[in-house]
Protein backbone atom coordinates (compact mmCIF):
# COMPACT_ATOMS: atom_id res chain seq x y z
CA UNK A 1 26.58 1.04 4.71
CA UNK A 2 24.30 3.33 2.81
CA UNK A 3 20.97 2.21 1.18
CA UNK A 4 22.65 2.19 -2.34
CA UNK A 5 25.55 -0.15 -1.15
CA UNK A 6 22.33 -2.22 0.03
CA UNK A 7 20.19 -3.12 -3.42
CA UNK A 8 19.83 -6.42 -3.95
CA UNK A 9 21.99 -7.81 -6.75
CA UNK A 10 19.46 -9.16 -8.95
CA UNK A 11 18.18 -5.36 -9.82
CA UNK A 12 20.88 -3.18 -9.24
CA UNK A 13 21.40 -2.81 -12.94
CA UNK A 14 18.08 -1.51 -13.08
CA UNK A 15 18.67 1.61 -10.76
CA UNK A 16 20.35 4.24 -12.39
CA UNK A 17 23.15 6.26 -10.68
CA UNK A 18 20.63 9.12 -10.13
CA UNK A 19 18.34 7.05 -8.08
CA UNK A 20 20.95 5.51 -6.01
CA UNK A 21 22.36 9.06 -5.08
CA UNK A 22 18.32 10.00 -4.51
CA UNK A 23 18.04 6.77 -2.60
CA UNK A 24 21.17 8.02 0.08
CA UNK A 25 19.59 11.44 0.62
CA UNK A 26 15.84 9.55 1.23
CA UNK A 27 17.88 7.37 4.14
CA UNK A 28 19.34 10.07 5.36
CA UNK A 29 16.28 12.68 5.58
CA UNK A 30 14.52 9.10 6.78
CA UNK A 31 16.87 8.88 9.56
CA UNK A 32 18.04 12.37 10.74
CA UNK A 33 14.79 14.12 10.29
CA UNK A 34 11.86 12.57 9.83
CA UNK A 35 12.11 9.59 12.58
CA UNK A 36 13.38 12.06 15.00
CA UNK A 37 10.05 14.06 13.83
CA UNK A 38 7.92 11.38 14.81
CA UNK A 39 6.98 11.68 18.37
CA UNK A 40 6.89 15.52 18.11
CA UNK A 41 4.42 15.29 15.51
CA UNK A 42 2.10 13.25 17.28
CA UNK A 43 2.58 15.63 20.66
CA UNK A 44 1.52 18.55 18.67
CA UNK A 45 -1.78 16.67 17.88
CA UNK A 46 -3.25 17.34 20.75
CA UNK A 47 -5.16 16.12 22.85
CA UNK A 48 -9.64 15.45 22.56
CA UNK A 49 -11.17 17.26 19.83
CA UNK A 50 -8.03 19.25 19.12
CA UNK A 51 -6.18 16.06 17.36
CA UNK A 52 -8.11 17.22 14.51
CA UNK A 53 -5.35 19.35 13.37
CA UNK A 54 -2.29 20.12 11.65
CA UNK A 55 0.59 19.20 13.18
CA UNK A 56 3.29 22.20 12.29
CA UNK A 57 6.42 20.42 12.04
CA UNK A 58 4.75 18.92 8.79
CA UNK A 59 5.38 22.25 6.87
CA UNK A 60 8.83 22.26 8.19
CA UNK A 61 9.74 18.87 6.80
CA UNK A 62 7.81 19.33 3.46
CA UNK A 63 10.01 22.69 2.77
CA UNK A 64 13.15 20.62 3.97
CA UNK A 65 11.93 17.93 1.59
CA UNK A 66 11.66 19.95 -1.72
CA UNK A 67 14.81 21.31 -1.05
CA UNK A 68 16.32 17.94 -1.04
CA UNK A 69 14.06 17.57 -4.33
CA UNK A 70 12.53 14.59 -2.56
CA UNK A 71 8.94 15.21 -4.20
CA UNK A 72 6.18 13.15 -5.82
CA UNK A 73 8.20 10.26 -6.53
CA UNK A 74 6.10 7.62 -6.92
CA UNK A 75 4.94 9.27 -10.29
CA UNK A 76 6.57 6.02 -12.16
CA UNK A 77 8.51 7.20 -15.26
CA UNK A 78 7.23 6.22 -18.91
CA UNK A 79 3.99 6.48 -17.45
CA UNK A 80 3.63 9.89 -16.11
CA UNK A 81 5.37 12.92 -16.74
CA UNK A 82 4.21 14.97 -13.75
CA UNK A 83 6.66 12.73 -11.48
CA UNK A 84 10.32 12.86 -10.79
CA UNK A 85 11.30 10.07 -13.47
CA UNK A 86 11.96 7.03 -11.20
CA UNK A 87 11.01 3.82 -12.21
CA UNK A 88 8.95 2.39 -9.86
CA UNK A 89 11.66 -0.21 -9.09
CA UNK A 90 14.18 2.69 -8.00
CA UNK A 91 10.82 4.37 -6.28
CA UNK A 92 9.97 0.86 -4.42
CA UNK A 93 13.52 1.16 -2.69
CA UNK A 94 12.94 4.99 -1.39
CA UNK A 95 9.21 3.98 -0.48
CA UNK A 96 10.49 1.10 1.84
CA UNK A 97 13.11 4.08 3.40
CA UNK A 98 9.32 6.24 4.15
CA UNK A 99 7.91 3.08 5.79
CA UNK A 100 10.18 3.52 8.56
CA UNK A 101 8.70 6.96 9.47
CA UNK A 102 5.09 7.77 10.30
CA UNK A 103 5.92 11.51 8.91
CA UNK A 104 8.22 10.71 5.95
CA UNK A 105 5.73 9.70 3.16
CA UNK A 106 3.55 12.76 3.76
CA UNK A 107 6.47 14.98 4.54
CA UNK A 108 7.57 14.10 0.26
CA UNK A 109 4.48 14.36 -0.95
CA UNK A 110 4.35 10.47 -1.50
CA UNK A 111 1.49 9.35 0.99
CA UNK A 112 -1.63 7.35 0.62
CA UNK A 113 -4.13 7.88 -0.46
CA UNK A 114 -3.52 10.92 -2.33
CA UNK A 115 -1.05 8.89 -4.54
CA UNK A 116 -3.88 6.75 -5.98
CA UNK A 117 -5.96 9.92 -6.02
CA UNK A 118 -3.47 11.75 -8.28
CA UNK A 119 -2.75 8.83 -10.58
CA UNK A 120 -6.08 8.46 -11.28
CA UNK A 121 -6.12 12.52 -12.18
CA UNK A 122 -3.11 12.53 -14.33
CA UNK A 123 -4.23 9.05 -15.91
CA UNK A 124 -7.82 9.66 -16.48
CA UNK A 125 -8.81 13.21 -15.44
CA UNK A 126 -9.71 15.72 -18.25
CA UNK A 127 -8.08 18.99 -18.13
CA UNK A 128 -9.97 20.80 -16.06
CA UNK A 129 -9.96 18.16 -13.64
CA UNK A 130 -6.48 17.90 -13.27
CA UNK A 131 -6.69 21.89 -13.05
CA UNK A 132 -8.55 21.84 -10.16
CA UNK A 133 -7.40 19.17 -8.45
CA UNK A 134 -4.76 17.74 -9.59
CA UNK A 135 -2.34 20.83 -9.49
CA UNK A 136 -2.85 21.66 -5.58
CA UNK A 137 -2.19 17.79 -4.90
CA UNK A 138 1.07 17.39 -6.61
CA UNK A 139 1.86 21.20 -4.91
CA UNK A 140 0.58 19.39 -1.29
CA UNK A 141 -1.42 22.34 -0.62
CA UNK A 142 -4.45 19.81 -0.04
CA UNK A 143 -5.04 16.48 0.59
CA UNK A 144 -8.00 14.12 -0.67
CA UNK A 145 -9.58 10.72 -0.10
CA UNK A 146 -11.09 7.77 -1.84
CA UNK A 147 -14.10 6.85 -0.88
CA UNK A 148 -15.32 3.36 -1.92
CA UNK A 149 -15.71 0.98 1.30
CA UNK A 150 -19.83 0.83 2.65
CA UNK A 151 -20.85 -0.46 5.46
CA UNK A 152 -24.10 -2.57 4.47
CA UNK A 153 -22.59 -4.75 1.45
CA UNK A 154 -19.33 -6.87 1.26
CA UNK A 155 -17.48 -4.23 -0.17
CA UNK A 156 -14.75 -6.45 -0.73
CA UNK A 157 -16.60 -7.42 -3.97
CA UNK A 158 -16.76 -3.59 -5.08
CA UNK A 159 -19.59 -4.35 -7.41
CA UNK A 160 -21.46 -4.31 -4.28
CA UNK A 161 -21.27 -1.02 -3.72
CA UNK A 162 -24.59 0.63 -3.73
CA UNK A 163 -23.91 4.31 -3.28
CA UNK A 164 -26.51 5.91 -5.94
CA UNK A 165 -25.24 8.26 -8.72
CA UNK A 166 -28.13 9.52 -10.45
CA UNK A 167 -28.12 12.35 -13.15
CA UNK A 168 -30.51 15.22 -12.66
CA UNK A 169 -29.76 17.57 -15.88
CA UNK A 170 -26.07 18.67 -15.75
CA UNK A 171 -25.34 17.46 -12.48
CA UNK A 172 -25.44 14.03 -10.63
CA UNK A 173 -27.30 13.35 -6.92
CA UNK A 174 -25.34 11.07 -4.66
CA UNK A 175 -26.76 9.18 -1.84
CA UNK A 176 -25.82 6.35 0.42
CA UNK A 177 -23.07 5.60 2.98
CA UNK A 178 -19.35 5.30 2.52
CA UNK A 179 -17.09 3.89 5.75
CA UNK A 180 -13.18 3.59 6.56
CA UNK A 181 -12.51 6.85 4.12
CA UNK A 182 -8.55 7.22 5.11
CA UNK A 183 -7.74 11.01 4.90
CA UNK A 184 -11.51 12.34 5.41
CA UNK A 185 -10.67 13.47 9.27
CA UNK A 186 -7.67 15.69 7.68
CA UNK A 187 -8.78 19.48 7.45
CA UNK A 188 -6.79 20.17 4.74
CA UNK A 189 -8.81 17.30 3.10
CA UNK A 190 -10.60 18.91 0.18
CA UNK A 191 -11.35 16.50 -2.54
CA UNK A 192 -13.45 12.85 -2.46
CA UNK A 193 -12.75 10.39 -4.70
CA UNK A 194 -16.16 8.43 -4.99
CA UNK A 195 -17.00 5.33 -6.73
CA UNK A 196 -21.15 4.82 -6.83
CA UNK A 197 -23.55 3.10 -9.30
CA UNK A 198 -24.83 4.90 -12.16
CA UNK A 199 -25.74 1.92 -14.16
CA UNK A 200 -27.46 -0.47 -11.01
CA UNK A 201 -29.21 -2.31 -14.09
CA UNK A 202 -26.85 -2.97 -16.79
CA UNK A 203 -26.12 -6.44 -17.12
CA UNK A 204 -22.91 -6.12 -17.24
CA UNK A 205 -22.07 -5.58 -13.30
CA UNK A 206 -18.69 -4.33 -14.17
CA UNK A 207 -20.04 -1.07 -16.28
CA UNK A 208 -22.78 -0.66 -13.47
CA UNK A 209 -20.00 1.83 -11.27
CA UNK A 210 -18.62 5.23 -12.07
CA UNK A 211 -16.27 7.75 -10.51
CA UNK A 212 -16.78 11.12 -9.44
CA UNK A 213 -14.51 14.13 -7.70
CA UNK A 214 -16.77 15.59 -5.06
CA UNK A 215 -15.48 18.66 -3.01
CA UNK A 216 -15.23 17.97 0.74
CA UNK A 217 -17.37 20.90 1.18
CA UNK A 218 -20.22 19.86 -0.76
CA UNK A 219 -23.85 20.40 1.10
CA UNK A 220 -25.50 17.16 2.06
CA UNK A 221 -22.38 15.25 3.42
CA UNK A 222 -22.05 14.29 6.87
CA UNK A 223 -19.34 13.17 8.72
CA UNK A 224 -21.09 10.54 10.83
CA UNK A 225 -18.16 9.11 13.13
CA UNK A 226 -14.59 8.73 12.69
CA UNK A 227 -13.03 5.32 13.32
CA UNK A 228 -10.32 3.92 15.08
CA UNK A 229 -7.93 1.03 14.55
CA UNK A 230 -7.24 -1.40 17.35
CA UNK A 231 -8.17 2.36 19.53
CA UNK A 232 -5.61 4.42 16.76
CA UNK A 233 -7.56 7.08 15.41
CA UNK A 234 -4.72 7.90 13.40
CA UNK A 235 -5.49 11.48 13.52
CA UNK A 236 -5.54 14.11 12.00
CA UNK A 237 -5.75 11.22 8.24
CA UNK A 238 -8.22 9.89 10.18
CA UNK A 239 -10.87 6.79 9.08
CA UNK A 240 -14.63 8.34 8.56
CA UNK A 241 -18.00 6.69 8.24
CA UNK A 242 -20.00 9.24 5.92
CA UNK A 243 -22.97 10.01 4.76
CA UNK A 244 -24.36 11.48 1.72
CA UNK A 245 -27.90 12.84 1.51
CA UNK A 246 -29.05 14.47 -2.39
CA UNK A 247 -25.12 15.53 -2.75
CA UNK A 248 -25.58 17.63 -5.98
CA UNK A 249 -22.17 17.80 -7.80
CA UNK A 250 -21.55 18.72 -11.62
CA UNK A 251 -21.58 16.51 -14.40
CA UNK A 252 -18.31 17.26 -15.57
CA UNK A 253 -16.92 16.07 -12.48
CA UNK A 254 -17.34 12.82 -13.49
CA UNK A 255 -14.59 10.73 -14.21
CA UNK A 256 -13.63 9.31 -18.09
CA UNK A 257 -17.16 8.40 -18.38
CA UNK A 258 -20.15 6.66 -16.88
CA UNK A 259 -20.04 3.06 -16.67
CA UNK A 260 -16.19 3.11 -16.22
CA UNK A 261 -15.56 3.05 -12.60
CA UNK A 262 -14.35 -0.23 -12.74
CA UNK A 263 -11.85 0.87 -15.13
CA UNK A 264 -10.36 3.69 -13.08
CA UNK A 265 -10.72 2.00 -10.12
CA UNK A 266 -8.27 -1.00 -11.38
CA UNK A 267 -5.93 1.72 -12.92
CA UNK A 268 -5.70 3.08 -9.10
CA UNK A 269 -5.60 0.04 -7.39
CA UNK A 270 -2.74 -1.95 -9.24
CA UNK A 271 0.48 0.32 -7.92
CA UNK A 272 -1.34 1.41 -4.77
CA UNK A 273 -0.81 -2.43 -3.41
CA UNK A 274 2.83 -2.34 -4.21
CA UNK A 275 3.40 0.97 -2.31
CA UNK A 276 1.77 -0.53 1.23
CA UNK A 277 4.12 -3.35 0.47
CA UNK A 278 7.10 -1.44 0.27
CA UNK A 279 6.33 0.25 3.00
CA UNK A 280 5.45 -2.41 5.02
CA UNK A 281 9.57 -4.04 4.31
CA UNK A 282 10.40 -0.74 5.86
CA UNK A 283 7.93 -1.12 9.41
CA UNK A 284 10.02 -4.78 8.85
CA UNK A 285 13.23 -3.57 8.61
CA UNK A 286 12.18 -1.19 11.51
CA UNK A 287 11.23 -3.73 13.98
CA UNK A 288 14.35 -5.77 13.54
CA UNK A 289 16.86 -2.96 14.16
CA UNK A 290 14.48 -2.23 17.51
CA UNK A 291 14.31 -6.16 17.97
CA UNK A 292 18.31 -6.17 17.81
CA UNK A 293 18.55 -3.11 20.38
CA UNK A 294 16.60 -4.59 22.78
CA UNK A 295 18.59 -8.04 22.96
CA UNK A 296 22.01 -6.72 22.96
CA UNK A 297 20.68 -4.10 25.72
CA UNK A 298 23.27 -4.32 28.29
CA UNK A 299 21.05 -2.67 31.03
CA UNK A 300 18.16 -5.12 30.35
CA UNK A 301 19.63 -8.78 30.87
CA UNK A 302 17.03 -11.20 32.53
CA UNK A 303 18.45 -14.29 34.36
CA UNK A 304 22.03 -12.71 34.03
CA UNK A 305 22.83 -13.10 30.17
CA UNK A 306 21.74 -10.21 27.12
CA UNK A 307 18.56 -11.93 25.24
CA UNK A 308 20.78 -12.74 22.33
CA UNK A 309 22.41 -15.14 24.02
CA UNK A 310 19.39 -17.07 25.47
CA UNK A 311 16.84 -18.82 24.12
CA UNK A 312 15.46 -18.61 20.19
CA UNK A 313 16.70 -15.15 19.55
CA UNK A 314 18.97 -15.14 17.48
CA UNK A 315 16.83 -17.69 15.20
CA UNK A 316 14.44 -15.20 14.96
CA UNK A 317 16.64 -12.57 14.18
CA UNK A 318 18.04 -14.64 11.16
CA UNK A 319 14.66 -15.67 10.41
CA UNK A 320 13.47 -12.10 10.19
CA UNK A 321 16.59 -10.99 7.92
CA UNK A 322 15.78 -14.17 5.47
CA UNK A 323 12.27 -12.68 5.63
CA UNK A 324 12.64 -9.78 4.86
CA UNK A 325 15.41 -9.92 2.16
CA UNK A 326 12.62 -12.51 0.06
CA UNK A 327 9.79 -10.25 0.91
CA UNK A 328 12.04 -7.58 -0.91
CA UNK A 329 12.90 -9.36 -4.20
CA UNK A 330 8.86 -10.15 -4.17
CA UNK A 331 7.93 -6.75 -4.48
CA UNK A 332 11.05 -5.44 -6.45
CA UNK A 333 9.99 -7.69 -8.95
CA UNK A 334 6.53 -6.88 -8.90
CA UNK A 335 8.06 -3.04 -9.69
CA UNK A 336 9.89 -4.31 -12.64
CA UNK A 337 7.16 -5.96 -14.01
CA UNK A 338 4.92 -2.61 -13.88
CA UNK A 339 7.69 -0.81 -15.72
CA UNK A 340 8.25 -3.42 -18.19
CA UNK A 341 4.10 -2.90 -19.05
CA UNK A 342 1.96 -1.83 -16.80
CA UNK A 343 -0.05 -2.58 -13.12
CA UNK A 344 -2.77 -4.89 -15.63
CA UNK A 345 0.51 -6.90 -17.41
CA UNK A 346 1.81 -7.32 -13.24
CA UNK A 347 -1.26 -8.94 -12.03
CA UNK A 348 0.69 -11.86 -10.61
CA UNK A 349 3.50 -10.26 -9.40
CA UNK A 350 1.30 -7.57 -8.03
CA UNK A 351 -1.07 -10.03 -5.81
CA UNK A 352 2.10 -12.12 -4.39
CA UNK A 353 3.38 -8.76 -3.17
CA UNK A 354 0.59 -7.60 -1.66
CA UNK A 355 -0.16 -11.30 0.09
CA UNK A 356 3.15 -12.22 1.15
CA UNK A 357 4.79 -8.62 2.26
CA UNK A 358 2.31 -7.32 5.15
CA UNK A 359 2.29 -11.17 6.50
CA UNK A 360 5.85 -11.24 6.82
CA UNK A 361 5.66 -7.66 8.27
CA UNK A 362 3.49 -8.80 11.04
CA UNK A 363 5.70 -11.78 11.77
CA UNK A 364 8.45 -9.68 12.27
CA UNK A 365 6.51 -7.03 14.21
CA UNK A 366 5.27 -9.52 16.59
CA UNK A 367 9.00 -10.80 17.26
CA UNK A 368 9.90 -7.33 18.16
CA UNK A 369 6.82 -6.99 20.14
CA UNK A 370 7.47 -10.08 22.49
CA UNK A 371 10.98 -9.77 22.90
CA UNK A 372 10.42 -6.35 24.31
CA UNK A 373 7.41 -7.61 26.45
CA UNK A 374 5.02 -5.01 28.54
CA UNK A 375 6.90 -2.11 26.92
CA UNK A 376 6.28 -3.70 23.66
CA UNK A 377 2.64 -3.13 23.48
CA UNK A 378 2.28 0.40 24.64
CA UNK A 379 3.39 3.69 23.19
CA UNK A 380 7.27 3.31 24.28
CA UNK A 381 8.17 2.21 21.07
CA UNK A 382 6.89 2.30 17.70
CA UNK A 383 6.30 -1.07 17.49
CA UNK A 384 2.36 -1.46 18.82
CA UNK A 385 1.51 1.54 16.58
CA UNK A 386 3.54 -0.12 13.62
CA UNK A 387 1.91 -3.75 13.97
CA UNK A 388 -1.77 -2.19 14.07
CA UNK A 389 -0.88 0.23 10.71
CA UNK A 390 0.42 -2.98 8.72
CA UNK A 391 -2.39 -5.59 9.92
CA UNK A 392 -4.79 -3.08 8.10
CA UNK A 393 -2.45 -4.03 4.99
CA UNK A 394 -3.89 -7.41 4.67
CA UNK A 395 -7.61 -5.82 4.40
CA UNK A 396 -6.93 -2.55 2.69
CA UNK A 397 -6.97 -2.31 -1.42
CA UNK A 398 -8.63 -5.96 -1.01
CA UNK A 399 -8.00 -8.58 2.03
CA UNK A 400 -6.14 -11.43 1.49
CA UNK A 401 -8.46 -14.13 0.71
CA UNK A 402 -9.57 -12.19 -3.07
CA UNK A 403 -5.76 -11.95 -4.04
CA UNK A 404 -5.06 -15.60 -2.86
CA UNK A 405 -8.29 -16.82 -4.78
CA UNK A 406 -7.42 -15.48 -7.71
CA UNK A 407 -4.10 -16.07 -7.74
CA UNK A 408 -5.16 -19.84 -7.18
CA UNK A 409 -7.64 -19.79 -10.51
CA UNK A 410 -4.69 -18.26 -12.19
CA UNK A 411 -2.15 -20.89 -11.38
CA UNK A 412 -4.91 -23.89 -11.58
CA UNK A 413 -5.34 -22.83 -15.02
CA UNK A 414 -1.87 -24.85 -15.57
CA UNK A 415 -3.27 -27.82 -14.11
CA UNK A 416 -3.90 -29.45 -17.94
CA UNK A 417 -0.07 -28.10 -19.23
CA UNK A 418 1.27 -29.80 -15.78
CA UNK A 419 -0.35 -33.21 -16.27
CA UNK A 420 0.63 -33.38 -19.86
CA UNK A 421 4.32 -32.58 -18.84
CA UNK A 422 3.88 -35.27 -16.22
CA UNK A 423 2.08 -37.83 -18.93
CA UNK A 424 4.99 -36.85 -21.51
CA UNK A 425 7.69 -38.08 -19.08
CA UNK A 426 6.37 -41.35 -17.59
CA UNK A 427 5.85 -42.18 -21.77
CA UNK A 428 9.28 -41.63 -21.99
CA UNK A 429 10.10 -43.80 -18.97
CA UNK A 430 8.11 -46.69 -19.95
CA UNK A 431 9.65 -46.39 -23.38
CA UNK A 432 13.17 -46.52 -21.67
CA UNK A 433 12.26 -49.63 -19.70
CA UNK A 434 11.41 -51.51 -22.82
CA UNK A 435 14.39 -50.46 -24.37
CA UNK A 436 16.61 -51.15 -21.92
CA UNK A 437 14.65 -54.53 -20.81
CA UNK A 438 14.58 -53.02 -17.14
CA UNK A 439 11.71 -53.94 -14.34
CA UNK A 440 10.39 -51.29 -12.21
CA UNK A 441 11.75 -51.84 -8.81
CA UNK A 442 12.02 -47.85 -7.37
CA UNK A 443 10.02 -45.00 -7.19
CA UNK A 444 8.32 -44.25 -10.53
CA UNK A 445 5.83 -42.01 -10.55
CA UNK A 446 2.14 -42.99 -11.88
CA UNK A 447 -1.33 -41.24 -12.30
């Protein structure tokens, strides 16, 4: 069954016919080329301080890619006209097709964090920026990062972030330290995204940030250490811990204005957290077709009898295609609501998605994981590599705890509207007992 024959019922009248034939070639480059790609591409990293590199077989999939006309996709249309004009409903369902791959979101041009980076150029960037920058990005002759996360502040509150941005004439001087800076390892690299304090005194902590596009190159930053996840160092994105000392970068470079870092930042953040959710249904939907190999494996059957018929696995296989299939509708509908409005109109929808969907992920994962035992933890299948890429989803663009906390002030805010509802209908019971000259002698519900 292809992918189109698979989109959920509720919004398949939402996905035009040209996304659903788009949708069918993503599965198919998905499956015939870029998961095949997968463990070549990480053999031509290399080994010790060669992993810094290119991997070749990226070029060849890129050039297969535009020739399929599978390019900068998640470019949502109505809201940017550099993209392909999908909806980022109809991108959401191709996106969860590139989670399956390690290669495939790079290999279309569609890969964090460069997709933030470029939103934020063709959103806010002034023409020159997008000149400079933005042009070579959407072309995927470079690569950039954004660099917000420090090391000394709970950066999870990014009003903490103390990075200085001071203006010296027609240029601003940048100092402090930046950490976990996905993409800075890359040597094709070229452009950071960096959000700083111009303001540190303005009362209002929310103007206090701003944004500027530093060059990679720029004199005075050092690459301190790179980082590793649970002993990935996902090379050659890489994770670095930098630091900037009197980083002298033009004015114009700055970003819509001072003071409006905050701004930009939300603009970036909003679709961003949708796109590691859709990918994270595909790692899902990944680990339950290796989950299903390994318990129908006819070579592999402990105490005489194939897993699947033993034990609690098929419950976990239905459990993990109920999963999944909700997780789905969750961030589908947190699509729709961007391209009803916008990312600001989708709050809700936006923070359920990006709670819910890399939780679920995990679960899955983990399923996968134990039911293939000793080989599911080390590099014989995807799985180990795939469970420590999503966990970061539940930290990255904001851990769990900020979404769920807001999330909870929005939806205590009904507390008042709910108790009047409640208060409206036990009048009207009481008034019914009267009338009808009826004791209470059941449930009836009292404050």
């Amino acid at each position: 069954m292809p992918a189109s024959d698979k989109i959920p019922a509720l919004v398949r009248d939402k996905v035009s016919d040209r996304a659903r034939k788009v949708l069918d070639v993503v599965e198919k480059f998905v499956n015939e080329d870029c998961i095949p790609a997968d463990p070549v591409y990480f053999a031509q990293l290399g080994q010790g301080s060669d992993r810094w590199i290119y991997p070749p077989i990226m070029e060849d999939l890129k050039t297969k890619a535009k020739s399929l006309g599978l390019w900068n996709m998640f470019l949502a249309k109505g809201h940017y006209k550099e993209g392909a004009g999908f909806t980022n409903l109809e991108y959401g369902l191709m996106c969860e097709q590139f989670g399956r791959s390690r290669v495939a979101s790079e290999a279309t041009n569609n890969s964090a964090p460069d997709t933030g980076n470029m939103e934020v150029l063709a959103k806010y960037g002034s023409e020159a920026q997008k000149k400079q920058w933005l042009t070579p990005l959407l072309n995927g002759e470079i690569r950039s990062c954004y660099v917000m996360t420090e090391p000394d502040v709970a950066s999870s509150d990014a009003t903490n972030v103390q990075l200085s941005i001071k203006r010296d004439g027609d240029s601003y001087i940048l100092n402090g330290q930046k950490w976990w800076i996905s993409g800075a390892g890359d040597p094709r690299c070229k452009l950071y995204v960096v959000l700083g304090k111009t303001d540190p005194n303005n009362p209002d902590k929310y103007k206090q940030q701003s944004i500027i596009l530093v060059p990679a190159n720029s004199p005075g930053i050092t690459i301190k250490r790179m980082l590793s996840v649970y002993g990935y160092d996902d090379a050659p994105h890489g994770h670095a811990h930098l630091i900037f000392k009197d980083v002298r970068i033009p004015a114009a470079n700055l970003v819509l204005g001072e003071g409006r870092g905050f701004e930009v930042m939300q603009g970036r953040m909003g679709p961003g957290r949708i796109h590691h959710a859709m990918r994270s249904i595909g790692a899902a939907e990944e680990a339950l077709s290796w989950l299903l190999t390994r318990a129908n494996a006819e070579h592999k059957k402990p105490f005489g009898k194939l897993l699947s018929k033993q034990g609690v696995i098929l419950q976990w296989i239905a459990k993990s295609r109920i999963e999944i299939d909700a997780a789905r509708l969750i961030v589908l509908n947190a699509a729709a609501a961007i391209d009803a409005a916008n990312a600001k109109a989708a709050l809700v929808e936006i923070a359920q998605a990006k709670i819910l969907i890399p939780n679920m992920a995990l679960t899955v994962i983990d399923r996968a994981v134990q039911i293939y035992g000793a080989q599911g933890v080390c590099q014989d299948t995807p799985l180990a590599l795939m469970w420590a890429k999503v966990r970061t989803v539940r930290i990255a663009d904001g851990p769990d705890e900020v979404h769920l906390e807001q999330l909870g002030r929005r939806e205590n805010k009904k507390a008042a509207q709910a108790r009047d509802l409640i208060q409206k209908q036990m009048d009207i019971t009481d008034a019914m007992f009267r009338k009808y000259g009826t004791k209470e002698v059941g449930p009836c519900a009292r404050l």
